[in-house]
C-alpha atoms as a PDB file:
ATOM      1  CA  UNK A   1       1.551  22.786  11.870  1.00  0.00           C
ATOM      2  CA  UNK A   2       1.772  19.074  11.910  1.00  0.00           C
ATOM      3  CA  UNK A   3      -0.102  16.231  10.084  1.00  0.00           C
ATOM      4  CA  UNK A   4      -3.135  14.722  10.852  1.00  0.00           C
ATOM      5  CA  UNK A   5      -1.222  11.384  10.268  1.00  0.00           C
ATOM      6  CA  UNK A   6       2.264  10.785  10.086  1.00  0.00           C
ATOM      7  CA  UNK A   7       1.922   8.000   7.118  1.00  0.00           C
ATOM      8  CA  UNK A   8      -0.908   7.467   4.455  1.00  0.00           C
ATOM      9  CA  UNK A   9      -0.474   4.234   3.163  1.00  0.00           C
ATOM     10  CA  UNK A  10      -3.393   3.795   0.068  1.00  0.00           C
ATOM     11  CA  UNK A  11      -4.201   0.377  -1.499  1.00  0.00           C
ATOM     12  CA  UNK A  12      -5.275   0.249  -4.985  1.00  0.00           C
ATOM     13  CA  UNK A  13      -8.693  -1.923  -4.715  1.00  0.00           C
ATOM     14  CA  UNK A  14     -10.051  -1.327  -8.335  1.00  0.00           C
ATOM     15  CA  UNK A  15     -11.654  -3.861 -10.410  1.00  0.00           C
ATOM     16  CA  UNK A  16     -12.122  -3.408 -14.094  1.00  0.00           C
ATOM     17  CA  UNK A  17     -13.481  -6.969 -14.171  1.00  0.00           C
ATOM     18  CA  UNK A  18     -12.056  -9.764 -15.693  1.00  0.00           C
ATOM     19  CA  UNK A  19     -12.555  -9.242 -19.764  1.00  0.00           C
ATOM     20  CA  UNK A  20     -10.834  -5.965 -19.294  1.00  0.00           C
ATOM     21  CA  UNK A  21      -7.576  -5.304 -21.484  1.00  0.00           C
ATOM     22  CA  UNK A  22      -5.678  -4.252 -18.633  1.00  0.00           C
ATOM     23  CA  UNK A  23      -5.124  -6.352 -15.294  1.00  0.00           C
ATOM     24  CA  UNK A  24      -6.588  -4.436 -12.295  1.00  0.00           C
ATOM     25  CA  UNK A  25      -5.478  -4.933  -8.284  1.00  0.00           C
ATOM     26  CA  UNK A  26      -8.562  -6.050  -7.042  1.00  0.00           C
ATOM     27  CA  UNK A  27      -7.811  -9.123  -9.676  1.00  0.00           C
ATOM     28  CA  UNK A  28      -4.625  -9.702  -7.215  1.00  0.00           C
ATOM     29  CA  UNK A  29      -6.590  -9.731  -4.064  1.00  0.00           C
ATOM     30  CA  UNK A  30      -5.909  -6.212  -2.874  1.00  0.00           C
ATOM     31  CA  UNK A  31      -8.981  -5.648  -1.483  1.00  0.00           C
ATOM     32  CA  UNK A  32      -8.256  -8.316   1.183  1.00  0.00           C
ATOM     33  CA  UNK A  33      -4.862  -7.231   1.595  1.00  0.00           C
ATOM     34  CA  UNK A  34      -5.872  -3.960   2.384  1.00  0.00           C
ATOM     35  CA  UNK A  35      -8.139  -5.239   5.149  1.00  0.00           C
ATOM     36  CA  UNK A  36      -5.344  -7.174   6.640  1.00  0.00           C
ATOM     37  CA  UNK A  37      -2.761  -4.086   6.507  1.00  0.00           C
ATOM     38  CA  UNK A  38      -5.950  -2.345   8.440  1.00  0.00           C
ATOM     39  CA  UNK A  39      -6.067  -4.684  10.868  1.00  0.00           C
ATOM     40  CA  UNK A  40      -2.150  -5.285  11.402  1.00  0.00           C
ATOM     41  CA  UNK A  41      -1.487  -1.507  11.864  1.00  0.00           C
ATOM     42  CA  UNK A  42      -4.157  -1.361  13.799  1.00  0.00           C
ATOM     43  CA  UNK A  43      -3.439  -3.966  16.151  1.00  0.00           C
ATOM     44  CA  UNK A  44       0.178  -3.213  16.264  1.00  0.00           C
ATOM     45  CA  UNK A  45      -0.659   0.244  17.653  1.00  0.00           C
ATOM     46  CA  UNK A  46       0.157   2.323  14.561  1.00  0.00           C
ATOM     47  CA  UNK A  47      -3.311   3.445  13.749  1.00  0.00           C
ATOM     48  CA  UNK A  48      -4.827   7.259  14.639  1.00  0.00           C
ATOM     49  CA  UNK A  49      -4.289  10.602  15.307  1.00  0.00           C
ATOM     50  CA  UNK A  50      -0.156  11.089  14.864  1.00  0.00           C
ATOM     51  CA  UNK A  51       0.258   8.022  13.364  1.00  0.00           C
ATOM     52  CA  UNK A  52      -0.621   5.800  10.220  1.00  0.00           C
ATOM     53  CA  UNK A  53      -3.688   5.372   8.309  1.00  0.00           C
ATOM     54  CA  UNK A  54      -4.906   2.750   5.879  1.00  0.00           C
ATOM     55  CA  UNK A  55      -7.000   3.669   3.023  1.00  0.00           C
ATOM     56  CA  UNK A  56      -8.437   2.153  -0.003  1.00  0.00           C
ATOM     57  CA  UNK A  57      -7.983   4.001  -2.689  1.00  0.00           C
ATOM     58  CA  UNK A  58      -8.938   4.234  -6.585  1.00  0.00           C
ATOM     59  CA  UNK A  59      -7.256   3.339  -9.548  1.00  0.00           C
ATOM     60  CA  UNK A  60      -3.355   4.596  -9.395  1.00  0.00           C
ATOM     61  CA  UNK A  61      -3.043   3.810 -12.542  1.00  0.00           C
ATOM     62  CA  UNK A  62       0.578   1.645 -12.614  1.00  0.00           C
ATOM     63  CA  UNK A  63      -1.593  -1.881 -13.197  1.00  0.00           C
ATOM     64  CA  UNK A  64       0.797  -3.931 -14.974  1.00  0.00           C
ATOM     65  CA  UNK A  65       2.977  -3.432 -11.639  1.00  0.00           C
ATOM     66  CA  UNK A  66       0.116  -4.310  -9.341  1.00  0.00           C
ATOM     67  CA  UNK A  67      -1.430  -5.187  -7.239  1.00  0.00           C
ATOM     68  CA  UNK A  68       0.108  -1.999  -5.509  1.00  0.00           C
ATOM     69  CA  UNK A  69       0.023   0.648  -3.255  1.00  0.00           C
ATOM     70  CA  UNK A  70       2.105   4.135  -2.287  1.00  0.00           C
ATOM     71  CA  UNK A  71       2.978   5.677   1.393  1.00  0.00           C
ATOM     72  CA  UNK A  72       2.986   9.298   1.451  1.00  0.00           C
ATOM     73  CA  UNK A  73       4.241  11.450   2.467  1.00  0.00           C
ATOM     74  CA  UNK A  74       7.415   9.968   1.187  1.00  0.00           C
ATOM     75  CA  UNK A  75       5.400   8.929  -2.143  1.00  0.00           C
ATOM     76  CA  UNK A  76       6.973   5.105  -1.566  1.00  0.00           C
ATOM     77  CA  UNK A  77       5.389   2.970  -4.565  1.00  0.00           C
ATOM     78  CA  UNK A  78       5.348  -0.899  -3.678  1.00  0.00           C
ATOM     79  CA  UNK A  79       4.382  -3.850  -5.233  1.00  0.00           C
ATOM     80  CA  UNK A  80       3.123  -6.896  -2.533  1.00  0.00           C
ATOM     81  CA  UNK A  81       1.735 -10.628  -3.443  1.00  0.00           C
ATOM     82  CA  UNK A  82       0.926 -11.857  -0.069  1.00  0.00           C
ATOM     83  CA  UNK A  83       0.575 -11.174   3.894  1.00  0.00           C
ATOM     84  CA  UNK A  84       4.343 -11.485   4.504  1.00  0.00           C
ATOM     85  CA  UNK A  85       4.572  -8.951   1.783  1.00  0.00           C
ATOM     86  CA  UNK A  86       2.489  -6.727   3.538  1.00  0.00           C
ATOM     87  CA  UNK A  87       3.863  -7.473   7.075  1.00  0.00           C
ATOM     88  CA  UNK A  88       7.115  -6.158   5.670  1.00  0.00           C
ATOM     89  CA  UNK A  89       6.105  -2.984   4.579  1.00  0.00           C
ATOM     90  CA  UNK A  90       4.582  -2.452   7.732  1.00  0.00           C
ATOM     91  CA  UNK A  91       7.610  -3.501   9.493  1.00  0.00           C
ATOM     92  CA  UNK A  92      10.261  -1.894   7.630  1.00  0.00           C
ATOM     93  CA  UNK A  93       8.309   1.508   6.363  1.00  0.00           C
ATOM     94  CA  UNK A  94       6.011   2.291   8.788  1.00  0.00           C
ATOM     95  CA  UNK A  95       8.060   0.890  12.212  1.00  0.00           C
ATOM     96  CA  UNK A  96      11.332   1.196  10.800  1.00  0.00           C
ATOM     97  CA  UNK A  97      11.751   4.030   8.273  1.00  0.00           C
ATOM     98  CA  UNK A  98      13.204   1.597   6.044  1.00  0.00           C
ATOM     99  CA  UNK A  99      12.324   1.754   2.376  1.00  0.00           C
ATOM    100  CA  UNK A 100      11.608  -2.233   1.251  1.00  0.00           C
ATOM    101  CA  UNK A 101      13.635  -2.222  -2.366  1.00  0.00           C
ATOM    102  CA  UNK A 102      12.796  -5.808  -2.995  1.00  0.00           C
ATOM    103  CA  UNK A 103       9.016  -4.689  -2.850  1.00  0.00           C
ATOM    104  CA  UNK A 104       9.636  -0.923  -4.022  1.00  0.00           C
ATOM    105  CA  UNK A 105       8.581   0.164  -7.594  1.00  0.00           C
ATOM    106  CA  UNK A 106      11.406   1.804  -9.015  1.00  0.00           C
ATOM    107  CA  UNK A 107      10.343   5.946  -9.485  1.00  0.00           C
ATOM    108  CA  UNK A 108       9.891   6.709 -13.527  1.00  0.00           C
ATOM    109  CA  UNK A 109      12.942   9.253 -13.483  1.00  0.00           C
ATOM    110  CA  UNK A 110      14.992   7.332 -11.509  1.00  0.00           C
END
């Protein structure tokens, strides 16, 4: 049986507010980076049925890494600060297949 999607990619958009203990991905603009990533895989062609979807997505809990956000199914963990950081994920993991390691939050057992 095949997926619904070929690529999840979720973006960490929570917001404990700004007198919270802990730093939060919202706080890093996620939010609006998730909206671009939307748009860009969208408008590159990547979007639907068989392909890749972008969703927002709760607290993943790895905020002092953040603002982040994790491709499955190949449970990719990345770390982005800007649009080009974005672009290249998109580029490189969804086009390519390519794993961004400059971007790529290392996996706890390895």
């Amino acid at each position: 049986m095949s997926q619904y999607y070929q690529q999840h990619l979720f973006f960490c958009t929570n917001d404990r507010g700004s007198d919270a203990p802990r730093p939060s991905c919202n706080q890093c603009g996620s939010v609006v980076l998730r909206e671009y990533a939307k748009s860009r895989v969208k408008a590159l062609g990547l979007s639907g049925q068989g392909k890749a979807r972008v969703n927002t997505s709760g607290c993943l809990d790895r905020c002092e890494q953040g603002p982040v956000c994790v491709v499955y199914p190949e449970g990719v963990w990345y770390t982005y600060i800007d649009e080009e950081d974005v672009d290249e994920i998109i580029d490189s993991h969804i086009i390519n297949g390519k794993v961004v390691e400059r971007l790529r939050i290392k996996p706890i057992n390895g």
